[in-house]
C-alpha atoms as a PDB file:
ATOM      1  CA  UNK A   1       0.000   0.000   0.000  1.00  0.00           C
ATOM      2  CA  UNK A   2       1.491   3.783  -0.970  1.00  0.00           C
ATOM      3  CA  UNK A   3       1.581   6.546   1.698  1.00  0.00           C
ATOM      4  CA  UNK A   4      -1.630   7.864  -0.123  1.00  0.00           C
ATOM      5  CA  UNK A   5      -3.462   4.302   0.777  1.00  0.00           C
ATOM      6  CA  UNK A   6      -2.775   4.304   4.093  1.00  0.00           C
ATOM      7  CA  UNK A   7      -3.932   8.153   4.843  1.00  0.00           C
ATOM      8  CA  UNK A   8      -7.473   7.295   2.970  1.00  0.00           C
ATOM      9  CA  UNK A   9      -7.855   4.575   5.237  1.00  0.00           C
ATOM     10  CA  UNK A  10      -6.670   6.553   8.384  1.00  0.00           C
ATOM     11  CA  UNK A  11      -9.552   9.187   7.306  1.00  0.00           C
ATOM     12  CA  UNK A  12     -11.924   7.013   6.920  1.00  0.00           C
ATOM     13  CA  UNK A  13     -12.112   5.439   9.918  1.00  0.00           C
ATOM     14  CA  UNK A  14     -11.674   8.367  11.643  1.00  0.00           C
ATOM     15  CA  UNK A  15     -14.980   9.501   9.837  1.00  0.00           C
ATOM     16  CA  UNK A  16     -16.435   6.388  11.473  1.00  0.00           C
ATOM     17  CA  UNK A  17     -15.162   6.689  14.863  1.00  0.00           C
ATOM     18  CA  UNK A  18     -16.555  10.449  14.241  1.00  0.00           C
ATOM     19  CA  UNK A  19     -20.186   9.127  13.497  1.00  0.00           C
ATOM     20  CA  UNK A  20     -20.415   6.652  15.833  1.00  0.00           C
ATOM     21  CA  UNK A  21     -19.061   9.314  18.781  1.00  0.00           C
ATOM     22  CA  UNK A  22     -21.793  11.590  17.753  1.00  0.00           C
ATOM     23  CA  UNK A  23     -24.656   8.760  17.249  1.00  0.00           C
ATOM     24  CA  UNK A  24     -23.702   7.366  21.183  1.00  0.00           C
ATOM     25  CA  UNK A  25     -23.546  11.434  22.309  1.00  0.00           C
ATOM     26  CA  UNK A  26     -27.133  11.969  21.126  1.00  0.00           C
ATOM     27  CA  UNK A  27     -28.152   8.645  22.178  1.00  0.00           C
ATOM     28  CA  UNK A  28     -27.703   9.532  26.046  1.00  0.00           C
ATOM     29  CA  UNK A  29     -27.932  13.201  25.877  1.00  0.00           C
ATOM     30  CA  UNK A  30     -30.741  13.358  23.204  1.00  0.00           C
ATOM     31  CA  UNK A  31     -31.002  16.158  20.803  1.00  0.00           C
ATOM     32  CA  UNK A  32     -33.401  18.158  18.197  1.00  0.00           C
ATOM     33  CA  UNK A  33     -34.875  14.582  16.202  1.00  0.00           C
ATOM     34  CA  UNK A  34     -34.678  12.872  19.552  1.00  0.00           C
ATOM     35  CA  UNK A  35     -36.451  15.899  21.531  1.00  0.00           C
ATOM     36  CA  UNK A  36     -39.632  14.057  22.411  1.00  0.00           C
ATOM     37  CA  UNK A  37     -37.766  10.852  24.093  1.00  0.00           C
ATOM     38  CA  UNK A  38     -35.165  13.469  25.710  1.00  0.00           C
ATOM     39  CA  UNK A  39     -35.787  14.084  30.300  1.00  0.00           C
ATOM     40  CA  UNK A  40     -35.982  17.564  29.196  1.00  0.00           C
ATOM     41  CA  UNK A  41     -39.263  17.616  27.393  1.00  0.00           C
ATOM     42  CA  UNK A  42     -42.307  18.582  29.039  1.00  0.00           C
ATOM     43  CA  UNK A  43     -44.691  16.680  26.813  1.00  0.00           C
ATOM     44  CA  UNK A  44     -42.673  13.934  27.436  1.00  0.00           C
ATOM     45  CA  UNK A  45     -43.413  14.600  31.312  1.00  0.00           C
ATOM     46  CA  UNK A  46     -46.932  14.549  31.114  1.00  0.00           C
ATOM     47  CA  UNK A  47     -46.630  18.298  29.820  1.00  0.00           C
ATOM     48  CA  UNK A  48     -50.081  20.474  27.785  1.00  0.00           C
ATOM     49  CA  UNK A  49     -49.212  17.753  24.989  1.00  0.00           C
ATOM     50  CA  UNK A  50     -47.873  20.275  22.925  1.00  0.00           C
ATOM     51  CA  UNK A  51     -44.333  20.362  21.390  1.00  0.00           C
ATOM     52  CA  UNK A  52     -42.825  24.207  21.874  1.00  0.00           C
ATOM     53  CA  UNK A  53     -39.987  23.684  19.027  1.00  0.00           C
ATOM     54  CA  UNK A  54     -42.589  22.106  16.800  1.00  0.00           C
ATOM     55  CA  UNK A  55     -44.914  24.869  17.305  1.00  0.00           C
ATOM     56  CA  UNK A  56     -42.056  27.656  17.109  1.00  0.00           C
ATOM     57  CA  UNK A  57     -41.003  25.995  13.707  1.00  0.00           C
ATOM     58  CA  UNK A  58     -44.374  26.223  12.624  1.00  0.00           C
ATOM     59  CA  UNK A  59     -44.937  29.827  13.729  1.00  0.00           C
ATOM     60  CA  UNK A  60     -41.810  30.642  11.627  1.00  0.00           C
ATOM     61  CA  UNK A  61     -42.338  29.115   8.289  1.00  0.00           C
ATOM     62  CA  UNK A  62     -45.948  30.381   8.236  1.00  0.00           C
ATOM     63  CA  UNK A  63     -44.154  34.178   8.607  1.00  0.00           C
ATOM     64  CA  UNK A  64     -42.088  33.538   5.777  1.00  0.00           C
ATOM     65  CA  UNK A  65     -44.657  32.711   3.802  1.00  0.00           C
ATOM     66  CA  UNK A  66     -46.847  35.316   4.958  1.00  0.00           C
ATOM     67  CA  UNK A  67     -43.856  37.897   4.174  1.00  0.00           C
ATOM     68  CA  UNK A  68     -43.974  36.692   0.326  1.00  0.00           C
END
C-alpha cells in the first residue's frame, strides 16, 4: 500500500469513529430529532401535549410565507 493508501484509510475510519461518537452522544444526551424521548421535554413529562420547538417551527415558516 502507498503513503496515499494508508492516509485514505486513516480518514476514513476516523470519519467512522466520528459518526459513531456523535450517534452514542445523542443517544444519552438526546437532541433536536430525539427531543420528544429526551428528560428535558415537558410533553414527554406529562406536559399540555404540545411540542414548543414544533410549534415555534411552525410559527416561523408560516411568517415567511406570509412575508412573500
Amino acid at each position: 500500500m502507498s503513503p496515499i493508501d494508508i492516509l485514505v484509510v486513516l480518514i476514513v475510519i476516523a470519519l467512522v469513529a466520528l459518526c459513531v461518537r456523535s450517534q452514542l452522544k445523542s443517544a444519552k444526551e438526546g437532541s433536536c430529532s430525539g427531543c420528544s424521548s429526551s428528560s428535558s421535554c415537558g410533553t414527554h413529562h406529562g406536559g399540555d401535549g404540545h411540542c414548543g420547538v414544533a410549534q415555534k417551527m411552525i410559527s416561523d415558516v408560516d411568517k415567511a410565507f406570509d412575508a412573500q
